[in-house]
PDB file of N, CA and C in Angstrom:
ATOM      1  N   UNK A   1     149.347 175.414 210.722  1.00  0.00           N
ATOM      2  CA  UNK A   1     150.313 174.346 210.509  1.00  0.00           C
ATOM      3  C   UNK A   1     150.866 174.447 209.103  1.00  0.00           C
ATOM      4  N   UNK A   2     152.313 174.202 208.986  1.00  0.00           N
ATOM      5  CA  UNK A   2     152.887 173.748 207.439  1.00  0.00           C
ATOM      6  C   UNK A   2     153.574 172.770 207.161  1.00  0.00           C
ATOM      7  N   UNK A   3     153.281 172.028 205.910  1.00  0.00           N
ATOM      8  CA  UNK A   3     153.762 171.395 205.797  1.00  0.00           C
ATOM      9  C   UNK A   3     154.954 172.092 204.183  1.00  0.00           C
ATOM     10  N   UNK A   4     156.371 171.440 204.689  1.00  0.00           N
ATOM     11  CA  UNK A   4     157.068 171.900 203.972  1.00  0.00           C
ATOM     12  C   UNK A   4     157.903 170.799 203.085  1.00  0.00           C
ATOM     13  N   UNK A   5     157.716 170.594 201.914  1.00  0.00           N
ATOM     14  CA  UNK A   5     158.679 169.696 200.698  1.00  0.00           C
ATOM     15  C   UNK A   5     160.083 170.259 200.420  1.00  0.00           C
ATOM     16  N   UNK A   6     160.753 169.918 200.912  1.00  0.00           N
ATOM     17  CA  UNK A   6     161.929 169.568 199.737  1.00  0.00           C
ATOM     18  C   UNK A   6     162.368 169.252 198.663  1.00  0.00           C
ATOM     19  N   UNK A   7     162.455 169.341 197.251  1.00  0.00           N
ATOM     20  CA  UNK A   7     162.556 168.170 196.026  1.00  0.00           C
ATOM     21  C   UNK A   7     163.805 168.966 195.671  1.00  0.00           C
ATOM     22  N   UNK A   8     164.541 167.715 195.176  1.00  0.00           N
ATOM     23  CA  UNK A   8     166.157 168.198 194.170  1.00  0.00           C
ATOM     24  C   UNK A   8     165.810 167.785 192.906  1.00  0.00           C
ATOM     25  N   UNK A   9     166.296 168.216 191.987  1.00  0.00           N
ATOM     26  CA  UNK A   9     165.893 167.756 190.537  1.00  0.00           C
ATOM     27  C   UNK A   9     167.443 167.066 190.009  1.00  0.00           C
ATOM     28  N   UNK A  10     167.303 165.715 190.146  1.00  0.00           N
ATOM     29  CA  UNK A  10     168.694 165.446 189.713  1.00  0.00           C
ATOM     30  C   UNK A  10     169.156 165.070 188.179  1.00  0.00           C
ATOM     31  N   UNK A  11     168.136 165.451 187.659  1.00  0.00           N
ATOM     32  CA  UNK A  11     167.933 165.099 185.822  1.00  0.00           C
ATOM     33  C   UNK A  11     166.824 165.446 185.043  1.00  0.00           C
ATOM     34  N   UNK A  12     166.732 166.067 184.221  1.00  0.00           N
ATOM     35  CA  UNK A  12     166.288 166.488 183.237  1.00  0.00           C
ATOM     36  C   UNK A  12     166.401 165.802 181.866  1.00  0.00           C
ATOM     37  N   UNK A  13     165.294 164.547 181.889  1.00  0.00           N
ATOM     38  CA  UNK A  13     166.214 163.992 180.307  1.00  0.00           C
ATOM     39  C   UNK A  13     164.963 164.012 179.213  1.00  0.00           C
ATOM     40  N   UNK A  14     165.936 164.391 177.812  1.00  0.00           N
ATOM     41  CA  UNK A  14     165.112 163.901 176.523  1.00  0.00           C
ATOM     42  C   UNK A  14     165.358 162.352 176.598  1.00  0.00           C
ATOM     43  N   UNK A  15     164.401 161.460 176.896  1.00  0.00           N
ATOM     44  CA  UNK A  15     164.316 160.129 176.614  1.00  0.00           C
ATOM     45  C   UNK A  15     164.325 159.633 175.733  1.00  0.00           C
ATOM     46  N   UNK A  16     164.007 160.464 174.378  1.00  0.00           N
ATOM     47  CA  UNK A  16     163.653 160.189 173.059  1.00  0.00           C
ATOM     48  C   UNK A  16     164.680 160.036 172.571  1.00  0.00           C
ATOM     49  N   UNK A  17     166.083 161.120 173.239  1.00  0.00           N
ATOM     50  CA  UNK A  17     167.063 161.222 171.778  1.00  0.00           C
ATOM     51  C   UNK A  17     168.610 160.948 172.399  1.00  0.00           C
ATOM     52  N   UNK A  18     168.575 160.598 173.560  1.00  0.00           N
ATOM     53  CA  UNK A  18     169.990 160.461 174.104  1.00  0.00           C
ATOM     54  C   UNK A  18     170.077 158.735 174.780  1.00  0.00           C
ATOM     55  N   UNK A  19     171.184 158.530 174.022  1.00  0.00           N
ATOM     56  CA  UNK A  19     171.475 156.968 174.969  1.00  0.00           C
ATOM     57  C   UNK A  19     171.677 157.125 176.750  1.00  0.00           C
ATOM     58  N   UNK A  20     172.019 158.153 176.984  1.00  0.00           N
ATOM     59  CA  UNK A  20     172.796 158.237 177.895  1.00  0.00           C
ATOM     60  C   UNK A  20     171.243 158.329 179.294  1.00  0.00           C
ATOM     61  N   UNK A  21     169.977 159.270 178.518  1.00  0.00           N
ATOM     62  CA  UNK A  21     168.814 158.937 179.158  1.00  0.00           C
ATOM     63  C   UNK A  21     168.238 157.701 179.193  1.00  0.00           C
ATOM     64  N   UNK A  22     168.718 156.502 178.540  1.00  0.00           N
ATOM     65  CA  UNK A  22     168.502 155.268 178.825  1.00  0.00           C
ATOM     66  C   UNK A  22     168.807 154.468 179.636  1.00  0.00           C
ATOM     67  N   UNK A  23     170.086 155.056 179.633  1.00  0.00           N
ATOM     68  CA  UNK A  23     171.156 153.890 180.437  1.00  0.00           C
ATOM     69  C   UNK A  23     171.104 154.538 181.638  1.00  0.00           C
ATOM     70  N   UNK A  24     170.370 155.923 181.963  1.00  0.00           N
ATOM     71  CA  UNK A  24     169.359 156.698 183.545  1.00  0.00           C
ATOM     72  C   UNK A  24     168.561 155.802 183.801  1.00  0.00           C
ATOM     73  N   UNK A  25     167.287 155.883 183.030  1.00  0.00           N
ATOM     74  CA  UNK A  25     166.456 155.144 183.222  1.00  0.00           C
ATOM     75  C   UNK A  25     166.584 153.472 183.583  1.00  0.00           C
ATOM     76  N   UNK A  26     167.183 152.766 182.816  1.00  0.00           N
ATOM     77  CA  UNK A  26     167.886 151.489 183.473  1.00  0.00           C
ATOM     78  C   UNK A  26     168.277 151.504 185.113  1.00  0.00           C
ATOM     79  N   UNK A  27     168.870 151.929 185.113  1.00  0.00           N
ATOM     80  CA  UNK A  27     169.506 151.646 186.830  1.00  0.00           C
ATOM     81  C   UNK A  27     168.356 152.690 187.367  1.00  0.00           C
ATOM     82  N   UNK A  28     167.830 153.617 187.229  1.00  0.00           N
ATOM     83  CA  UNK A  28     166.693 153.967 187.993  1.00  0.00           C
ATOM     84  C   UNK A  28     165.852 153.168 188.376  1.00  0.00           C
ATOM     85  N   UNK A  29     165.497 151.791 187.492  1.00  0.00           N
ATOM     86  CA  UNK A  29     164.567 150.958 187.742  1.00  0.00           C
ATOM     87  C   UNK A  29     165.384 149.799 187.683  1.00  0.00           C
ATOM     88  N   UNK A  30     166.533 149.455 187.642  1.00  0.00           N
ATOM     89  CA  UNK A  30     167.409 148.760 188.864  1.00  0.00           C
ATOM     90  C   UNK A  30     167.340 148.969 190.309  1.00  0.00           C
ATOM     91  N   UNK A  31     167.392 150.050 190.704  1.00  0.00           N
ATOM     92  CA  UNK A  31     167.905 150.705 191.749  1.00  0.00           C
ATOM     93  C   UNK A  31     166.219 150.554 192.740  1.00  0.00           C
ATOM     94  N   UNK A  32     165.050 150.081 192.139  1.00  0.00           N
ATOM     95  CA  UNK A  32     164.170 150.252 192.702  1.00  0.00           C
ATOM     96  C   UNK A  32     163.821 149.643 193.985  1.00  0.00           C
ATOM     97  N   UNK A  33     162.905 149.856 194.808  1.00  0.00           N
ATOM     98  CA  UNK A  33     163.039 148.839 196.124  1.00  0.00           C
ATOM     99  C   UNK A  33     162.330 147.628 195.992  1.00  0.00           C
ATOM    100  N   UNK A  34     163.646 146.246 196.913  1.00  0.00           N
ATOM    101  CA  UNK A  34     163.534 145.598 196.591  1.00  0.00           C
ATOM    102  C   UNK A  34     161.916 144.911 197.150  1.00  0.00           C
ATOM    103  N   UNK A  35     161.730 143.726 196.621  1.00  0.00           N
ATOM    104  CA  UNK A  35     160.108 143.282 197.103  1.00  0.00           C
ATOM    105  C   UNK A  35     160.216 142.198 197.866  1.00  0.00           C
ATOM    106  N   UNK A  36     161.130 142.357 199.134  1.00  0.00           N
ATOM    107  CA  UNK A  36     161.100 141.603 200.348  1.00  0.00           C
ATOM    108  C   UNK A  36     159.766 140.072 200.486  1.00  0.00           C
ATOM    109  N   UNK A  37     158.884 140.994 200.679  1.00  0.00           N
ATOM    110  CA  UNK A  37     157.301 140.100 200.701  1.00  0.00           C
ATOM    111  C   UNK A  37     157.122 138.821 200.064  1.00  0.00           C
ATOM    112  N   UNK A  38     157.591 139.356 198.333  1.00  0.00           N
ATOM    113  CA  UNK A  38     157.464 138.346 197.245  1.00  0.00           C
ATOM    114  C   UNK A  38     158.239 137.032 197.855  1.00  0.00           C
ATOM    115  N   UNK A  39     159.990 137.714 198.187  1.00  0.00           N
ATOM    116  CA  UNK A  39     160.710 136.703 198.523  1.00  0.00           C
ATOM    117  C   UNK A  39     160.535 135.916 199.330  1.00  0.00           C
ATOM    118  N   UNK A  40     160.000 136.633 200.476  1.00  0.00           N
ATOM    119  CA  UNK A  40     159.227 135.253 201.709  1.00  0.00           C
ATOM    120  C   UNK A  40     157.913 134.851 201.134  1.00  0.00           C
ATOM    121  N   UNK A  41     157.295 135.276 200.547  1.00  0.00           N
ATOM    122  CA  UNK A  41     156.270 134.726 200.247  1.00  0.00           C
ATOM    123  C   UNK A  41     156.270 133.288 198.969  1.00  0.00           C
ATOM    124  N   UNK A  42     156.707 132.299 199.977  1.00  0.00           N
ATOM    125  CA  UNK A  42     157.050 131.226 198.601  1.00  0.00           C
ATOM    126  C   UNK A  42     155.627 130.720 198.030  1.00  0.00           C
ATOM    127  N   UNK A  43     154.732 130.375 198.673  1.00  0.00           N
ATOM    128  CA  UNK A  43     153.668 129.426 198.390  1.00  0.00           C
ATOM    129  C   UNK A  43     152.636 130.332 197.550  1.00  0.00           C
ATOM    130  N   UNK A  44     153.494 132.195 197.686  1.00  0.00           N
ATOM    131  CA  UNK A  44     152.364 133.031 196.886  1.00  0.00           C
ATOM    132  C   UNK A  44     150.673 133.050 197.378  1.00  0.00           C
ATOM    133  N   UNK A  45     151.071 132.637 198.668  1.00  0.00           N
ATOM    134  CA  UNK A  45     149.166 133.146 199.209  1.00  0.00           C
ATOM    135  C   UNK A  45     149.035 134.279 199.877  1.00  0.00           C
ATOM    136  N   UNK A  46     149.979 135.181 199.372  1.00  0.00           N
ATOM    137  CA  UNK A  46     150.003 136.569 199.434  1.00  0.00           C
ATOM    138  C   UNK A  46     149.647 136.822 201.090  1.00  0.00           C
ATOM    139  N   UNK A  47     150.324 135.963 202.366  1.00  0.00           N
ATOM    140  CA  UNK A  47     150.621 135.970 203.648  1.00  0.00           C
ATOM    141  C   UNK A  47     151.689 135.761 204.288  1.00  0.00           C
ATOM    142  N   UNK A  48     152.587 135.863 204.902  1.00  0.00           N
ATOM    143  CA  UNK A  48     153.451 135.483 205.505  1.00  0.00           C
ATOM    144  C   UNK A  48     153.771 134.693 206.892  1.00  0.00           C
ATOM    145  N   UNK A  49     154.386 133.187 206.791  1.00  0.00           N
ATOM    146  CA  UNK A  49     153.982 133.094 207.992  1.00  0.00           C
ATOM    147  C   UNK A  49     155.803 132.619 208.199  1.00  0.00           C
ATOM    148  N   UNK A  50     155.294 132.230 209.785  1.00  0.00           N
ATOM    149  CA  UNK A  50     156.419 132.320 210.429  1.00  0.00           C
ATOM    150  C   UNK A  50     157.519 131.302 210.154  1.00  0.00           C
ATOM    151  N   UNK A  51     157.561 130.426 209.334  1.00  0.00           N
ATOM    152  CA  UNK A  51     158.189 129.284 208.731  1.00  0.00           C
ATOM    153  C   UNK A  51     158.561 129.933 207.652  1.00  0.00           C
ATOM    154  N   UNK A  52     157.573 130.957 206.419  1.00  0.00           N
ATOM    155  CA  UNK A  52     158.422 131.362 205.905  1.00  0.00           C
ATOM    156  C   UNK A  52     159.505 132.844 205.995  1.00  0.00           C
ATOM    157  N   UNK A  53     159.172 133.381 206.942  1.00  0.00           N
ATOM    158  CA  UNK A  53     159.912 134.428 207.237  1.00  0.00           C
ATOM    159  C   UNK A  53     161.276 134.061 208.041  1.00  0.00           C
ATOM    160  N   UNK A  54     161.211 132.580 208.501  1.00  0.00           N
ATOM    161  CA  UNK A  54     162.266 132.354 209.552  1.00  0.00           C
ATOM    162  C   UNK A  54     163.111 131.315 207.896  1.00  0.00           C
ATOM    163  N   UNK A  55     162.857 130.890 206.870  1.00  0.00           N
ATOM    164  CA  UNK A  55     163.722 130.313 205.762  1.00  0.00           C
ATOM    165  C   UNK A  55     163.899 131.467 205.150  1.00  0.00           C
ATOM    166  N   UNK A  56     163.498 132.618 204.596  1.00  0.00           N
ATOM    167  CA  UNK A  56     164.188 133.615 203.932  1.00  0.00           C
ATOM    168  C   UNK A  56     165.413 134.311 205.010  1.00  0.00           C
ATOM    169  N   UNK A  57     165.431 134.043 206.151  1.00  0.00           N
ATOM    170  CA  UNK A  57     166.904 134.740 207.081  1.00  0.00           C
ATOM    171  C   UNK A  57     167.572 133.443 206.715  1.00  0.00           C
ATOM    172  N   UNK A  58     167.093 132.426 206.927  1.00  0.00           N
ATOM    173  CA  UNK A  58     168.833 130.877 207.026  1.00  0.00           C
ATOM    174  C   UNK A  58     168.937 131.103 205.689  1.00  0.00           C
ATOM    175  N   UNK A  59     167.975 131.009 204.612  1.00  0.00           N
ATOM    176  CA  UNK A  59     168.618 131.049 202.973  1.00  0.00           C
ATOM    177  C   UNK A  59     169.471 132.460 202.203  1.00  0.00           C
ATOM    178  N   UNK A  60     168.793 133.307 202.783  1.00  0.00           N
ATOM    179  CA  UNK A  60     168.924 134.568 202.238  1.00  0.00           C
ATOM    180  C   UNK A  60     170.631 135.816 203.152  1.00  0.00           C
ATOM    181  N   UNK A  61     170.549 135.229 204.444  1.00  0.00           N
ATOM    182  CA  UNK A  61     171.450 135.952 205.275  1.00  0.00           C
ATOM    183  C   UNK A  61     172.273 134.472 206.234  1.00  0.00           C
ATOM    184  N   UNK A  62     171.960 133.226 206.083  1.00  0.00           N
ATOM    185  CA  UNK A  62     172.700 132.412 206.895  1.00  0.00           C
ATOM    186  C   UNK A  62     172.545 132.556 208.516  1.00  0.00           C
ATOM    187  N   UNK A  63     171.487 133.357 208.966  1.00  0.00           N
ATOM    188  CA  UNK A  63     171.004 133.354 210.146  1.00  0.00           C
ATOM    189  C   UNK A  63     169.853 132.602 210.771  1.00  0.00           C
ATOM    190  N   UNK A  64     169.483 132.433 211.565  1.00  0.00           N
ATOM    191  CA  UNK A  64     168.598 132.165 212.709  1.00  0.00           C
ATOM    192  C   UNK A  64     167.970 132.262 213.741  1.00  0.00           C
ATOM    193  N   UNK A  65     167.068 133.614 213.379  1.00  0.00           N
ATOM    194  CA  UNK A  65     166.952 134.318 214.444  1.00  0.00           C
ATOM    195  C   UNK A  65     165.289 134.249 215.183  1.00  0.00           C
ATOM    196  N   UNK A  66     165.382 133.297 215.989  1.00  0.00           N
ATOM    197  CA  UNK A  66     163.966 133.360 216.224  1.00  0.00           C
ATOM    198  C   UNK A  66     163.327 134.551 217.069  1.00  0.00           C
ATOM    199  N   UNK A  67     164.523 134.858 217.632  1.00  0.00           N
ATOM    200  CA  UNK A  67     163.247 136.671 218.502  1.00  0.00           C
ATOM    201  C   UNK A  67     163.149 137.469 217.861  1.00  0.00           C
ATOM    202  N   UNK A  68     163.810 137.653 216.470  1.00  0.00           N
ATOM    203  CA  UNK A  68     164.073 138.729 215.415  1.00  0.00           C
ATOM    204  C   UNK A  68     162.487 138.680 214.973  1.00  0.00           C
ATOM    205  N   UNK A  69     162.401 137.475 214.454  1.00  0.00           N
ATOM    206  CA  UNK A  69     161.030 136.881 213.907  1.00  0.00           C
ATOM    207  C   UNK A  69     159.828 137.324 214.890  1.00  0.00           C
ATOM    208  N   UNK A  70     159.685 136.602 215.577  1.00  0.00           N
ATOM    209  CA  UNK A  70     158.761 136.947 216.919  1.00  0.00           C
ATOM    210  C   UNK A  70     158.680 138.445 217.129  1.00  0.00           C
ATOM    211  N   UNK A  71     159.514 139.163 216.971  1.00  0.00           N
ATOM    212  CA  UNK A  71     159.347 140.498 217.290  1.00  0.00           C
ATOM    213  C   UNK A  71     158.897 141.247 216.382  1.00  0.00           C
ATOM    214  N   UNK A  72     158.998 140.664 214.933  1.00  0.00           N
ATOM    215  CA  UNK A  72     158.685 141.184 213.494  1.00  0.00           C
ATOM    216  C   UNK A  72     156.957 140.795 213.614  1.00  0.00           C
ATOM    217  N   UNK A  73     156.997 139.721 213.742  1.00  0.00           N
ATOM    218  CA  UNK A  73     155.677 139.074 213.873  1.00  0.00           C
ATOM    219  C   UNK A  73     154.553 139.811 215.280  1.00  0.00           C
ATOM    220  N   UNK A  74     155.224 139.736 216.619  1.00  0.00           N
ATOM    221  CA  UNK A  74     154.100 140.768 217.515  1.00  0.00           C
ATOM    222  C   UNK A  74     154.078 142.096 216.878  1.00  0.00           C
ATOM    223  N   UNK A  75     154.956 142.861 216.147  1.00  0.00           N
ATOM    224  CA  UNK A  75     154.798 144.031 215.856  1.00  0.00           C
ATOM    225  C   UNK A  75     153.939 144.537 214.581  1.00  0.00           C
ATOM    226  N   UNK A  76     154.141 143.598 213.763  1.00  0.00           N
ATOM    227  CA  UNK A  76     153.287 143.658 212.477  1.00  0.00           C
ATOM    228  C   UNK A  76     151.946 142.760 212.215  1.00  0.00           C
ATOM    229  N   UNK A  77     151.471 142.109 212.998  1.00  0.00           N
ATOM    230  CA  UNK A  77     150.816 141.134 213.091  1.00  0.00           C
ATOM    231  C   UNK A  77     149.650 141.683 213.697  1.00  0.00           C
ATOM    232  N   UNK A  78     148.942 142.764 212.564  1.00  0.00           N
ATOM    233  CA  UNK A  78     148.028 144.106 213.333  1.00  0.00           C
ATOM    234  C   UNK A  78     146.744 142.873 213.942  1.00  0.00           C
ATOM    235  N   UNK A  79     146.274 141.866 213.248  1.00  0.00           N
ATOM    236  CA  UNK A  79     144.978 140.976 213.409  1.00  0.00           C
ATOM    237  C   UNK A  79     145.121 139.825 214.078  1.00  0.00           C
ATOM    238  N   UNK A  80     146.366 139.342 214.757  1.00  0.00           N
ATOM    239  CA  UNK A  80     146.426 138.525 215.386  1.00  0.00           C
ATOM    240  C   UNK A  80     146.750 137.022 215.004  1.00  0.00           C
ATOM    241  N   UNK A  81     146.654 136.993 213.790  1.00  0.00           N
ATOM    242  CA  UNK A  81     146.243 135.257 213.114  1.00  0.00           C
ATOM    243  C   UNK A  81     148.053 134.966 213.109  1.00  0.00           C
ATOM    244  N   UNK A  82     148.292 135.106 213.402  1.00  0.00           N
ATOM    245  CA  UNK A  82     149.847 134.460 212.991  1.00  0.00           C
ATOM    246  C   UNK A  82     150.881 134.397 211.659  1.00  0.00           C
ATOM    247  N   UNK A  83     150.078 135.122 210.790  1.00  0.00           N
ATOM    248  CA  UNK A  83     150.711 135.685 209.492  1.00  0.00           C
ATOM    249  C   UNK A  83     150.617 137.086 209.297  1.00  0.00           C
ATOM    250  N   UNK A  84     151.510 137.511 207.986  1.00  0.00           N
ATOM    251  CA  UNK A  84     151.729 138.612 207.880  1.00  0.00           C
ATOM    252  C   UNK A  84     150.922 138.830 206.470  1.00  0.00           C
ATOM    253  N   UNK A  85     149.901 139.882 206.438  1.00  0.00           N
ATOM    254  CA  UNK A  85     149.358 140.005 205.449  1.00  0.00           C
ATOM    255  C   UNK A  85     150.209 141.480 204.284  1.00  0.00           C
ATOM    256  N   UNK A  86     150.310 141.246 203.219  1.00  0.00           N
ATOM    257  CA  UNK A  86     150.948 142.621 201.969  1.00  0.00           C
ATOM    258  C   UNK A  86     150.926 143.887 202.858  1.00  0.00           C
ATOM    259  N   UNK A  87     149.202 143.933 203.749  1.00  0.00           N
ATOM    260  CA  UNK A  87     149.341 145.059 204.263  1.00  0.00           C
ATOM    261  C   UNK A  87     150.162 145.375 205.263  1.00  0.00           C
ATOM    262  N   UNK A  88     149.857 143.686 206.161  1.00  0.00           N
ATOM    263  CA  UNK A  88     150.836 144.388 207.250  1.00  0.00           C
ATOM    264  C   UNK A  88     152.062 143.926 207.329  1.00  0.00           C
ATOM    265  N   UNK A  89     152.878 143.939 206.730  1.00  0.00           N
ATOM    266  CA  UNK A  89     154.197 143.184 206.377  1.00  0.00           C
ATOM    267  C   UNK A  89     154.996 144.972 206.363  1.00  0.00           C
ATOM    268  N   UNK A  90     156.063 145.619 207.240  1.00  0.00           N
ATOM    269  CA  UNK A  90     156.579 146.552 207.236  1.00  0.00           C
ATOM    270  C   UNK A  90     158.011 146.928 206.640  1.00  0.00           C
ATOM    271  N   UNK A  91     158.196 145.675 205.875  1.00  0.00           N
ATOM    272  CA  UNK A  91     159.188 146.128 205.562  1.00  0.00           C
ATOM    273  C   UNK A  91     159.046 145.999 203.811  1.00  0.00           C
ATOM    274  N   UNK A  92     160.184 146.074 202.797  1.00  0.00           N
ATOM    275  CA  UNK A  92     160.432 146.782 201.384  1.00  0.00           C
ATOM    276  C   UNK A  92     159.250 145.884 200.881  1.00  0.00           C
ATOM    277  N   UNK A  93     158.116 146.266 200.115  1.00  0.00           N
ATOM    278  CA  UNK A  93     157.409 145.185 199.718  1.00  0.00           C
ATOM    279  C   UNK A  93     156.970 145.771 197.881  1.00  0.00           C
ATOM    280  N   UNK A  94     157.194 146.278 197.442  1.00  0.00           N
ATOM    281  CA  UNK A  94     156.830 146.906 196.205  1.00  0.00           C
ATOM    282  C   UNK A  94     155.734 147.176 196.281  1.00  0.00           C
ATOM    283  N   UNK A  95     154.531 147.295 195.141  1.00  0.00           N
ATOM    284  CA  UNK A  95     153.493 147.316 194.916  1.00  0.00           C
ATOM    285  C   UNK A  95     152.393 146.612 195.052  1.00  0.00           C
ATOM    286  N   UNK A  96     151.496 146.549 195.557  1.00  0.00           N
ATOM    287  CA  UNK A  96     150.281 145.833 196.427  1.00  0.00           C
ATOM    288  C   UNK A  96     149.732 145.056 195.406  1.00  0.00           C
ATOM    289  N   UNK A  97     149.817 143.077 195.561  1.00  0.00           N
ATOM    290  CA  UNK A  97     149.704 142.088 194.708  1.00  0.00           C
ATOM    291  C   UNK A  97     148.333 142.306 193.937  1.00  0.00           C
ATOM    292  N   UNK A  98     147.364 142.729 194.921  1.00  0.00           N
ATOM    293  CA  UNK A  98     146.213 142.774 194.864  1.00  0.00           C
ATOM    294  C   UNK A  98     145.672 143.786 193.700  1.00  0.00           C
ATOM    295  N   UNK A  99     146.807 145.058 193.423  1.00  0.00           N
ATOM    296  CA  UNK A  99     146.557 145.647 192.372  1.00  0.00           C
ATOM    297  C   UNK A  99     146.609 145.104 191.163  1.00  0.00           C
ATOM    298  N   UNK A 100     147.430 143.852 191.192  1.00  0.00           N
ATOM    299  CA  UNK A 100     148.054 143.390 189.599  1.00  0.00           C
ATOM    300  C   UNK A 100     147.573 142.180 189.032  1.00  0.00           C
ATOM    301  N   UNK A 101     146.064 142.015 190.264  1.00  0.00           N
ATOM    302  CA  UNK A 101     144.933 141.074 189.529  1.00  0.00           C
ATOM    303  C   UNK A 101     144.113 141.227 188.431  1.00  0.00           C
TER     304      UNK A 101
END
């Protein structure tokens, strides 16, 4: 079996001595993915439940989608309890809360 990488190198920068490697670095970590999770996660008990995943669509997109939800929820909802835990939450979530205790 192989496994085969791809990588493009789209920059090469002295960070030290060019503005122009700054103002890279800036929107590189602009550009990062966003942390979905955090945003539904209002109460911060690092779970998601279905009240708040169904107010981040009406606040965030002006929708209302309850099978969207339900379907997010049977699919990711590896343990059954009715929330979505950091782990199992599948969509953009950044870096795992639990690391940054």
């Amino acid at each position: 079996a192989w496994l085969k990488f791809e990588v493009e190198c789209w920059d090469i920068l002295d960070t030290k001595h060019t503005e122009h490697a700054q103002e890279v670095i800036a929107h590189r970590e602009a550009m990062q993915e966003p942390n979905i999770f955090a945003d539904m996660d209002v109460d911060k008990s690092l779970t998601l439940t279905k009240q708040e995943i169904k107010d981040y669509y009406v606040n965030f997109h002006g929708v209302n989608r309850d099978a969207d939800i339900e379907g997010l929820l049977a699919a990711d909802d590896k343990n059954g309890d009715g929330t979505l835990s950091w782990e199992e939450f599948s969509g953009p979530k950044g870096t795992n809360p639990h690391d940054e205790l």
